[in-house]
Protein backbone atom coordinates (compact mmCIF):
# COMPACT_ATOMS: atom_id res chain seq x y z
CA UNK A 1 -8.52 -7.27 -9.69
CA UNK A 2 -5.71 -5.66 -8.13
CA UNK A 3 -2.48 -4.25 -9.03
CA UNK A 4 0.43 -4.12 -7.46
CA UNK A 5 3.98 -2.41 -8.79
CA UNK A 6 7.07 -2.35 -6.50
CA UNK A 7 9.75 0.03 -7.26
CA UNK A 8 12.53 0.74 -5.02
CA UNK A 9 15.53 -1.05 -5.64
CA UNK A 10 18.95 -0.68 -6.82
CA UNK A 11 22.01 -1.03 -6.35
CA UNK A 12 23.42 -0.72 -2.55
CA UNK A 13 27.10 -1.34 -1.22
CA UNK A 14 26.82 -4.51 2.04
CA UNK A 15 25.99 -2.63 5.09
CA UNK A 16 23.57 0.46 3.03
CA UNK A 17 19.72 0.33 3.11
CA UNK A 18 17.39 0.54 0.83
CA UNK A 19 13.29 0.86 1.33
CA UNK A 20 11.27 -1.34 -1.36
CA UNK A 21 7.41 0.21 -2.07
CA UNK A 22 4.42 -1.66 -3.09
CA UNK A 23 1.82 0.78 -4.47
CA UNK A 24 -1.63 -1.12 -4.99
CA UNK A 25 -4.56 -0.31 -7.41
CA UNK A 26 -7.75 -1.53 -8.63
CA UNK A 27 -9.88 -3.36 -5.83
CA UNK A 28 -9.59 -2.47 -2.24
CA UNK A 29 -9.94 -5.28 0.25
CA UNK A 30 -11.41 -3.97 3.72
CA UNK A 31 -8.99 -6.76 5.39
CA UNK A 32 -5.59 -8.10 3.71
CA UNK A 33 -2.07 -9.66 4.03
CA UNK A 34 0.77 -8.46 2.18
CA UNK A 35 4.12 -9.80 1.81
CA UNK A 36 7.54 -9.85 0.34
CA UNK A 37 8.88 -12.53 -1.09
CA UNK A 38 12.37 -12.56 -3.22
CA UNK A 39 14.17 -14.85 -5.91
CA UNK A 40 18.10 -15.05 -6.63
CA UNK A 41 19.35 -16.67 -9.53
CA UNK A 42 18.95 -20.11 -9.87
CA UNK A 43 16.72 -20.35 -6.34
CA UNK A 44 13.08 -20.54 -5.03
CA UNK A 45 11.19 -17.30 -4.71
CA UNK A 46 11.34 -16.89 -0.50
CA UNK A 47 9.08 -15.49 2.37
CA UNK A 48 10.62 -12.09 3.68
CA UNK A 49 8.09 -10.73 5.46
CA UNK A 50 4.54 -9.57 5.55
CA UNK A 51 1.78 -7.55 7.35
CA UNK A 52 -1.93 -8.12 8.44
CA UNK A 53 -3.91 -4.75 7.77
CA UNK A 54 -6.44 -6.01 10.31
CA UNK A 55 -4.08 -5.47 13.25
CA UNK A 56 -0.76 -4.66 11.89
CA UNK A 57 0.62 -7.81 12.66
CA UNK A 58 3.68 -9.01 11.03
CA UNK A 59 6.17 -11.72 10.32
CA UNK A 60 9.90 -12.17 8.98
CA UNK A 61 11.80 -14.74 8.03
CA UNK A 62 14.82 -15.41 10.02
CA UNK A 63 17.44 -14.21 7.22
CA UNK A 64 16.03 -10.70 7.70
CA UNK A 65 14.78 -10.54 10.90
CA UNK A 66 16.05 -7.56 13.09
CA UNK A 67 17.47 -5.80 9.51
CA UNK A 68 13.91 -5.57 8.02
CA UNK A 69 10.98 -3.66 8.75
CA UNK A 70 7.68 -4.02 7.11
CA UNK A 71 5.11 -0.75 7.27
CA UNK A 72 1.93 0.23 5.25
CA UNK A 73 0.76 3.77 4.51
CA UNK A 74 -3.01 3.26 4.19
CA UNK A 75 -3.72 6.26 2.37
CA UNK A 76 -1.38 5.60 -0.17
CA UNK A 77 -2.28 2.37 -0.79
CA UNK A 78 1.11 1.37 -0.43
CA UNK A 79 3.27 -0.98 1.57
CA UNK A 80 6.95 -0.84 2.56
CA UNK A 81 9.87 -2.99 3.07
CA UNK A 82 12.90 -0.73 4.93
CA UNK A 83 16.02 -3.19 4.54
CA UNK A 84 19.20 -2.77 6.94
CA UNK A 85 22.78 -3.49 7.16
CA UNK A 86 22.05 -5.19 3.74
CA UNK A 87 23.57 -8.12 2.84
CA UNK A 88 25.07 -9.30 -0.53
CA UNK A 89 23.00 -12.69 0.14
CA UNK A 90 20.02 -10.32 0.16
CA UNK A 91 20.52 -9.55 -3.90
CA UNK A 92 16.90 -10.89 -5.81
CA UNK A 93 14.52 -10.16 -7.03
CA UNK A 94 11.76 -8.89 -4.88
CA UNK A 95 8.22 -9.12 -5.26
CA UNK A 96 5.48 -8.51 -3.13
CA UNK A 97 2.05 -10.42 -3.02
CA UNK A 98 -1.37 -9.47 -1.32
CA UNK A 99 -4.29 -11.79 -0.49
CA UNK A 100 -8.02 -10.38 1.45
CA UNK A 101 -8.24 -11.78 4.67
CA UNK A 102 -6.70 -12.35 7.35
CA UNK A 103 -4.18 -15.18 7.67
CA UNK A 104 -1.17 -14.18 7.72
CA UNK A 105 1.25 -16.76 6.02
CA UNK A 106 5.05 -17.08 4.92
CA UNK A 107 3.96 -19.18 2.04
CA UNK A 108 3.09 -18.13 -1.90
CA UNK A 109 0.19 -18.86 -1.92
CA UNK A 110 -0.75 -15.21 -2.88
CA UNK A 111 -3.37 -14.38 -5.56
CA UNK A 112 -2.20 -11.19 -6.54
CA UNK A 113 1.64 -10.31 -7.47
CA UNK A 114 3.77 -7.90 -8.55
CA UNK A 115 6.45 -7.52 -11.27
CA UNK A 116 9.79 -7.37 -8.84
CA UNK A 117 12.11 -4.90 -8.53
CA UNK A 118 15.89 -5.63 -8.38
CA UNK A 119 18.07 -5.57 -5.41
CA UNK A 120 21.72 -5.88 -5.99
CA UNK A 121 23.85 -5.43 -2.74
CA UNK A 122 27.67 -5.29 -3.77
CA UNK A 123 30.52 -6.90 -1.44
């Protein structure tokens, strides 16, 4: 089993930054995807981005794409989401997902997830 807990968020005025983490435990996985995926009120949890350990590889969806960057700190076991020039369309709920192997996808079809933390960007 694995573990994941994000922490991170907050509150943020439009334009700020914040940086989301995703600290795994339990089993390690010698390859692995991880990825961000986030629910507002009354909408479907949706891709953000995510990262292939294999190679580093990564994808974003287009609503984030050039204010996002994904990153992984191996050692820590731990995977980040740097936001930019935030958005008040970017307040969810985030969560972020890992799978072993290696494709890398933009859909939930994740086996392991994590709780959420809450991003609230204010106008």
């Amino acid at each position: 089993q694995v573990q994941l807990v994000e922490s991170g968020g907050g509150l943020v005025q439009a334009g700020g930054s914040l940086r989301l983490s995703c600290a795994a435990s339990g089993r390690a996985f010698n390859t692995y995807v991880v990825g961000w995926f986030r629910q507002a009120p009354g909408k479907e949890r949706e891709f953000v981005a995510a990262m292939r350990s294999f190679d580093g590889r990564t994808l974003y969806a287009d609503s984030v794409k050039g204010r996002c960057n994904i990153t992984e700190d191996k050692a820590k076991r731990t995977v980040y989401l740097q936001m930019n020039s935030m958005k008040p369309e970017d307040t969810a709920l985030y969560y972020c997902a890992t799978n072993p192997g290696l494709v890398l996808t933009t859909t939930r079809t994740y086996d392991y997830w994590g709780q959420g933390t809450q991003v609230t960007v204010s106008s």
